[in-house]
Protein backbone atom coordinates (compact mmCIF):
# COMPACT_ATOMS: atom_id res chain seq x y z
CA UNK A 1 18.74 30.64 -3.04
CA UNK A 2 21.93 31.11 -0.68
CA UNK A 3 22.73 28.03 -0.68
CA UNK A 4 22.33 27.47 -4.02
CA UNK A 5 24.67 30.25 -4.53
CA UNK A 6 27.50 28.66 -1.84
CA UNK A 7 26.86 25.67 -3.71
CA UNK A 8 28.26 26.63 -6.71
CA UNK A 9 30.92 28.28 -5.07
CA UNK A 10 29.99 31.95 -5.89
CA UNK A 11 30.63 35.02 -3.45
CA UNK A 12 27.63 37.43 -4.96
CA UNK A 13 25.17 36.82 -7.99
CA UNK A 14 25.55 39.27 -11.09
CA UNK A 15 21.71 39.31 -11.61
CA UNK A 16 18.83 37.34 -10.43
CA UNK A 17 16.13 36.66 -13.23
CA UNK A 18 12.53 35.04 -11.98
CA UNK A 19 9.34 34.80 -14.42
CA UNK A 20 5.72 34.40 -12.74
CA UNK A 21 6.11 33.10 -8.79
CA UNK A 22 9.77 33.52 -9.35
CA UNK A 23 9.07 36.84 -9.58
CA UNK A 24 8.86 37.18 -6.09
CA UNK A 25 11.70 34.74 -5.63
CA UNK A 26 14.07 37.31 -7.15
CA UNK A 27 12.32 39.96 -6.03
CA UNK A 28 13.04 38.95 -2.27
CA UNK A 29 16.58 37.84 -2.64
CA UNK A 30 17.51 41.89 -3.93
CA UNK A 31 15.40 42.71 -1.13
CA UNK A 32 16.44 41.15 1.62
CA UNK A 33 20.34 40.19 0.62
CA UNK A 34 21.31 43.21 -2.16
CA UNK A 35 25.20 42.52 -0.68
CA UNK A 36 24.78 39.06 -2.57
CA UNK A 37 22.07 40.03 -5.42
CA UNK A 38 23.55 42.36 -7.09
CA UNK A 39 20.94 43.33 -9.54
CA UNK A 40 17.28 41.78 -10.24
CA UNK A 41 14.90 41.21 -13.41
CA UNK A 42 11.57 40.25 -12.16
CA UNK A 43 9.27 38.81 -15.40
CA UNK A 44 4.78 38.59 -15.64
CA UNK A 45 4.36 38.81 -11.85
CA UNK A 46 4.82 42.52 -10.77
CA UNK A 47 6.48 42.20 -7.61
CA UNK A 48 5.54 45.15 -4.91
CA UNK A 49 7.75 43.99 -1.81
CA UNK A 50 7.44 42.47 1.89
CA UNK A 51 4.20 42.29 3.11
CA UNK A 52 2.09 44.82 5.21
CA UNK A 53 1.84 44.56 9.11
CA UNK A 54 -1.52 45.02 10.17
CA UNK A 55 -2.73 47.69 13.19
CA UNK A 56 -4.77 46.41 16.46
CA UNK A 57 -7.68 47.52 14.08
CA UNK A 58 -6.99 45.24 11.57
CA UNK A 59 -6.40 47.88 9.21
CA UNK A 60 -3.41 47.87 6.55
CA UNK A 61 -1.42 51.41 6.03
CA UNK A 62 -2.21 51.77 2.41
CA UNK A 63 0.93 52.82 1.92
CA UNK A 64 2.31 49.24 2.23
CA UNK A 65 2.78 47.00 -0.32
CA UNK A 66 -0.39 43.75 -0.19
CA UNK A 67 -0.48 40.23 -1.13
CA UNK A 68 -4.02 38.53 -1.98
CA UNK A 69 -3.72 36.52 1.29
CA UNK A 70 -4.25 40.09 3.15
CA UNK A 71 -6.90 41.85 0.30
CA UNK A 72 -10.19 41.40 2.09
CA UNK A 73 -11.04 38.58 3.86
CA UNK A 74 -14.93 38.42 2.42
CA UNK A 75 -13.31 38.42 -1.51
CA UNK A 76 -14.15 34.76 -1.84
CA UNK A 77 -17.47 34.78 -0.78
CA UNK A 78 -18.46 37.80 -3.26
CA UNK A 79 -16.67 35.97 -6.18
CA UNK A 80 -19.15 32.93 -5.20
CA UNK A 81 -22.04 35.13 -5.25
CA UNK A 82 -21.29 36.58 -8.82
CA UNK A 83 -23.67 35.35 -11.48
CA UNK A 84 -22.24 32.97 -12.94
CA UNK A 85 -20.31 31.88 -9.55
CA UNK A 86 -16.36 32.27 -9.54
CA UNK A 87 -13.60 31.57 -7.69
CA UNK A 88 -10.16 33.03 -7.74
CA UNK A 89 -7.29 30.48 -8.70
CA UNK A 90 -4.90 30.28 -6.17
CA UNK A 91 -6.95 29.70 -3.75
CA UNK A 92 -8.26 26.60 -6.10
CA UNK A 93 -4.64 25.51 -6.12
CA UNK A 94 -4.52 25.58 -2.14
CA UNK A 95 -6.94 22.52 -2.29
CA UNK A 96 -6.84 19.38 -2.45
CA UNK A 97 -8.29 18.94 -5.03
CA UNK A 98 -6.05 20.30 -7.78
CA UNK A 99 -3.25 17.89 -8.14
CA UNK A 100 -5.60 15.09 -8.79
CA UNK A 101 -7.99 17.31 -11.12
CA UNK A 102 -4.94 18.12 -13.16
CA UNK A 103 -2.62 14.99 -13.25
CA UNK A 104 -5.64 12.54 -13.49
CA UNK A 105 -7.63 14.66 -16.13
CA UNK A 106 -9.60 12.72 -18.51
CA UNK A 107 -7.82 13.70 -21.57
CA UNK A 108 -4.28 13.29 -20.12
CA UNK A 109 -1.51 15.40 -18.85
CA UNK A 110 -0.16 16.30 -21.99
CA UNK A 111 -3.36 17.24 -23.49
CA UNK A 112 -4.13 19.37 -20.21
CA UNK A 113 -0.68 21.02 -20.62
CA UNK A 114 -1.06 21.82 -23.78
CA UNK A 115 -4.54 23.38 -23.75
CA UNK A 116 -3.23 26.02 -20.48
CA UNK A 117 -0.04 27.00 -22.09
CA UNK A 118 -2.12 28.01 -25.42
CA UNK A 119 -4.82 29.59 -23.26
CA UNK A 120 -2.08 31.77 -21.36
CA UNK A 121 -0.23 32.13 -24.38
CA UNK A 122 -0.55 35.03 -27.36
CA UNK A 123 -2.06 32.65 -29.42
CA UNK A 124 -4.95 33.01 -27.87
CA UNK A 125 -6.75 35.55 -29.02
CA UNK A 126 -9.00 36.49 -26.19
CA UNK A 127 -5.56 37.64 -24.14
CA UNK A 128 -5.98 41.42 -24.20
CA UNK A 129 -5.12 42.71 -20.70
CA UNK A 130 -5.73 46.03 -19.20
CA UNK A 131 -5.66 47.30 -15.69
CA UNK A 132 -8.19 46.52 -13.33
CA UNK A 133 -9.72 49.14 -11.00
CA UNK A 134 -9.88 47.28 -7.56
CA UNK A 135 -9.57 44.48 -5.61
CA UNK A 136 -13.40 43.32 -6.19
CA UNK A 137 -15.10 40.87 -7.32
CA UNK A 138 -16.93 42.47 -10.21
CA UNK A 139 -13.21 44.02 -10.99
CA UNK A 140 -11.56 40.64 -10.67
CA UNK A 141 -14.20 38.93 -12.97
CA UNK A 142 -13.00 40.43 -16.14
CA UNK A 143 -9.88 38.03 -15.50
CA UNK A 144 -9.56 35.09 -17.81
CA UNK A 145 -11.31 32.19 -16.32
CA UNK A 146 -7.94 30.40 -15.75
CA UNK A 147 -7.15 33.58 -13.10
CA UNK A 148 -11.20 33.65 -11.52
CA UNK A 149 -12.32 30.30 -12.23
CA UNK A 150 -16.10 29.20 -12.23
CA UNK A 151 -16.30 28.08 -9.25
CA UNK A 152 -17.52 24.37 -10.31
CA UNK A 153 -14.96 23.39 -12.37
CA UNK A 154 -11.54 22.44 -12.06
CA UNK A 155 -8.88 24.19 -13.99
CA UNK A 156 -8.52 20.51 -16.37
CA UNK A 157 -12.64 21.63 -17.04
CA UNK A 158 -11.32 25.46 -17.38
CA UNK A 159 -8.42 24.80 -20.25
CA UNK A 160 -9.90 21.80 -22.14
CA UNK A 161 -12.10 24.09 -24.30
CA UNK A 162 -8.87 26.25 -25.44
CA UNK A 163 -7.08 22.72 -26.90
CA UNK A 164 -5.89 24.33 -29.90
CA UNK A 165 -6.33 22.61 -33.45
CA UNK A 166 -3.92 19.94 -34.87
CA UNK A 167 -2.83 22.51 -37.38
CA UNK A 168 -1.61 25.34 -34.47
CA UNK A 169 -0.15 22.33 -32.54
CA UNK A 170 2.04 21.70 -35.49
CA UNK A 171 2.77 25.47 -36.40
CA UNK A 172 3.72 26.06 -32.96
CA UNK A 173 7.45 26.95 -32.84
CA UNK A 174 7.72 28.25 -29.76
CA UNK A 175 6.47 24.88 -27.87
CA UNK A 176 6.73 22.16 -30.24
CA UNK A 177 5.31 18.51 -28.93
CA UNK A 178 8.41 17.33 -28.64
CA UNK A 179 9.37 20.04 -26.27
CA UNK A 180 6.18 19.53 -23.99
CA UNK A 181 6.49 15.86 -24.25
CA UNK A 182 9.54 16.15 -21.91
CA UNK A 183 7.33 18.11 -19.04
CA UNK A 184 4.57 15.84 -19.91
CA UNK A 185 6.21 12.77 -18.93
CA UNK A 186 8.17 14.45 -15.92
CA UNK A 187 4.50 15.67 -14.42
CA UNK A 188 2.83 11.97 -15.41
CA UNK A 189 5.39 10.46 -12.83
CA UNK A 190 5.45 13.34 -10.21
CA UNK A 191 1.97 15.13 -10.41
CA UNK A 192 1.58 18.64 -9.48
CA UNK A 193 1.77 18.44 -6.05
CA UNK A 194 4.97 19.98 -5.26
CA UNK A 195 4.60 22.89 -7.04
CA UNK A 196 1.25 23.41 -5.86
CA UNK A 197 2.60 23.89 -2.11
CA UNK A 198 3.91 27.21 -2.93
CA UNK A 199 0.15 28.58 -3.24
CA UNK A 200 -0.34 26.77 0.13
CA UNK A 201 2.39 29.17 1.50
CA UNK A 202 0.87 32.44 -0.32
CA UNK A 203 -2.91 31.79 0.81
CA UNK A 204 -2.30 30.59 4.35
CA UNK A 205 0.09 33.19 4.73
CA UNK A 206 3.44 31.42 5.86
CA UNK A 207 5.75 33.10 3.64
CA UNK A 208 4.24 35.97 4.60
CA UNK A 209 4.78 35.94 8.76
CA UNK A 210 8.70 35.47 7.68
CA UNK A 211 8.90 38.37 5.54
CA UNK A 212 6.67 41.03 7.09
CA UNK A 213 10.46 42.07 9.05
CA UNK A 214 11.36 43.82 5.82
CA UNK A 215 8.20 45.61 5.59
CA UNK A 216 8.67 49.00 3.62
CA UNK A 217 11.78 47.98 2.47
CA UNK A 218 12.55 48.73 -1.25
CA UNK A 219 14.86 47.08 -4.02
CA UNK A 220 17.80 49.65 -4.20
CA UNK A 221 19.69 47.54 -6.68
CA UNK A 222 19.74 47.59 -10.71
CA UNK A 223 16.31 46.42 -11.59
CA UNK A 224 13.94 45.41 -14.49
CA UNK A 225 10.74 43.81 -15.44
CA UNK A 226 9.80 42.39 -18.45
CA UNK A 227 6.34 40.30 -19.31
CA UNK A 228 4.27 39.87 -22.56
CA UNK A 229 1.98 42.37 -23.64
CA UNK A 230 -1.01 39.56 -24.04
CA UNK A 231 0.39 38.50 -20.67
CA UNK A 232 -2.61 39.02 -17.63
CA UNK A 233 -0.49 38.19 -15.01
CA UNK A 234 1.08 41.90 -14.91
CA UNK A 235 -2.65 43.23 -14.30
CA UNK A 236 -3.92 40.25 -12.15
CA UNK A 237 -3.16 42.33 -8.97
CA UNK A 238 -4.79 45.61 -9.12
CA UNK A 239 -2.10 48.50 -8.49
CA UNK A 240 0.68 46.32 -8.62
CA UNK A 241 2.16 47.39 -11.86
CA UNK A 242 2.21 51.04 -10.98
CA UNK A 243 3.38 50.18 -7.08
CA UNK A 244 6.04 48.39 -8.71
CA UNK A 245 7.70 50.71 -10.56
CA UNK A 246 7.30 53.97 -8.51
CA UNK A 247 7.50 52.77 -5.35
CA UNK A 248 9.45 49.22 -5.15
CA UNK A 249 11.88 49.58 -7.05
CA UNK A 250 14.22 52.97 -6.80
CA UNK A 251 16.51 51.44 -9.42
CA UNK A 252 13.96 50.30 -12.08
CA UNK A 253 16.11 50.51 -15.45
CA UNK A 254 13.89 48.86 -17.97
CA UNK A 255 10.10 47.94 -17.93
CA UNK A 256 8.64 45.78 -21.15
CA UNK A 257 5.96 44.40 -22.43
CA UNK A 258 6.71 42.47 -25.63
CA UNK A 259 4.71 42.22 -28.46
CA UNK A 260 2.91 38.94 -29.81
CA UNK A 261 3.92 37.35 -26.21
CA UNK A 262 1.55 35.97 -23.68
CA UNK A 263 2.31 34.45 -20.26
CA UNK A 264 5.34 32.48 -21.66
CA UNK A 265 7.08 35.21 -23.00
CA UNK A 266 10.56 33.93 -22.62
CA UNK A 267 9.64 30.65 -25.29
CA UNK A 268 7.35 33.03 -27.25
CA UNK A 269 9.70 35.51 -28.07
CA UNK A 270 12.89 34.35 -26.97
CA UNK A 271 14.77 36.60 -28.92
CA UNK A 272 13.52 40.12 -27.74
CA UNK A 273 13.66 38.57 -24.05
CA UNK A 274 17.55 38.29 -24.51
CA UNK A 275 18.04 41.86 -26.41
CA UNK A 276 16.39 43.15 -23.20
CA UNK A 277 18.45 41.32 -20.85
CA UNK A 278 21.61 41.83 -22.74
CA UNK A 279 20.67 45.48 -22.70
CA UNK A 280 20.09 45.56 -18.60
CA UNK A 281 23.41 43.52 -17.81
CA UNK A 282 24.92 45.88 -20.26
CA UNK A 283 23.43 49.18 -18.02
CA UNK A 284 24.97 47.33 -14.80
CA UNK A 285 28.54 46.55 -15.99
């Protein structure tokens, strides 16, 4: 991100916006470099700073913020044991076995995308998050099954039933086919692979190891969050949310969940995203 920033030739960045793994893309750039970051709206993913360290006992302070990679090492094995089996997804999309289960999916890559962006979407009904109590398995099964999987199928398996009717495909305004025929063709030439790499990072912990130095630091700059209310990916993380915004963050100026928005909330209400932005950059001037 610096040197994207020297790139264009700018001394500091107004505001840094990220939505889902982005998130903690902006996230880390106000925590780590707030002299160049000036301010920081972090969007679905609730981001809850540097990793923990962990004691000669192996045990995390609980007062540190957690990443799955850290949250039991035995999680896996009881999400395999639940009845019907499960899995959780990133960990899916650490194999390799993803890119081809996605890019090579029997209906095509268009179909596939267009089946998990309506399944993650507010157009699917069945999107009605709450807060989870813990980081268990029993807890983490009342995900979708696109967040805990079953743990024989592949997420091209998990999204095909969700293809949404001819009809919503054409009443769809806020991806129309034309729109998702662009990223369709890009991903048909590249596959998934490259993005995938980035779950690699999380569930091996590498990213991790390099940011555990700004352990307990918090974001001291302007900040803001904004997801979709029908969006699971601010709950996916049990305690994150709350961490978030009392502890994180000791600038936290706005937090939103908009209405009749899902996971994409930025192409499914568009509008109310920028009225909120608008409004932060407004509060920073």
């Amino acid at each position: 991100m610096l040197g994207l920033v020297w790139a264009l030739g700018y001394p500091t960045v107004r505001a840094v916006v990220g939505h889902d793994f982005g998130s903690s893309v902006a996230g880390c750039c106000a925590l780590i470099r707030p002299d160049i970051f000036r301010s920081v709206v972090m969007m679905s993913a609730p981001f809850t700073g540097a990793p923990a360290f962990v004691n000669d006992e192996g045990n995390k302070d609980p007062r540190l913020p957690s990443t799955p990679a850290t949250k039991g090492k035995d999680i896996h094995a009881a999400l395999a044991e639940l009845t019907p089996p499960r899995k959780h997804y990133q960990w899916y999309y650490s194999t390799p076995d993803a890119n081809p289960n996605m890019w090579r999916s029997p209906d095509g890559v268009h179909a596939f995308l267009r089946a998990y962006y309506h399944h993650k979407s507010a157009d699917w009904e069945l999107n009605q998050p709450f807060e989870l109590n813990a980081w268990r398995a029993e807890d983490l099964a009342q995900l979708p099954r696109y967040y805990i999987m079953d743990l024989n199928k592949g997420m091209a398996e998990t999204v095909a039933p969700e293809m949404p009717s001819a009809r919503h495909i054409e009443s769809c305004r806020w991806l129309t086919e034309n729109e998702l025929s662009h990223y369709s063709r890009i991903y048909e030439a590249t596959g998934f692979q490259g993005g995938l790499q980035w779950y690699r990072c999380v569930t091996r912990g590498d990213n991790a190891r390099d940011l555990r130095v700004f352990s307990r630091q918090t974001i001291n700059v302007p900040s803001c969050f904004i997801s979709g209310r029908q969006d699971w990916g601010v709950f996916q993380k049990p305690g994150d949310f709350a961490k978030m915004q009392h502890d994180t963050c000791t600038d936290l100026r706005g937090c939103h969940l908009v209405e009749e928005a899902g996971h994409w909330v930025q192409q499914e209400q568009p509008d109310a995203v920028a009225a909120h932005l608008i409004e932060f950059l407004n509060s920073t001037a």
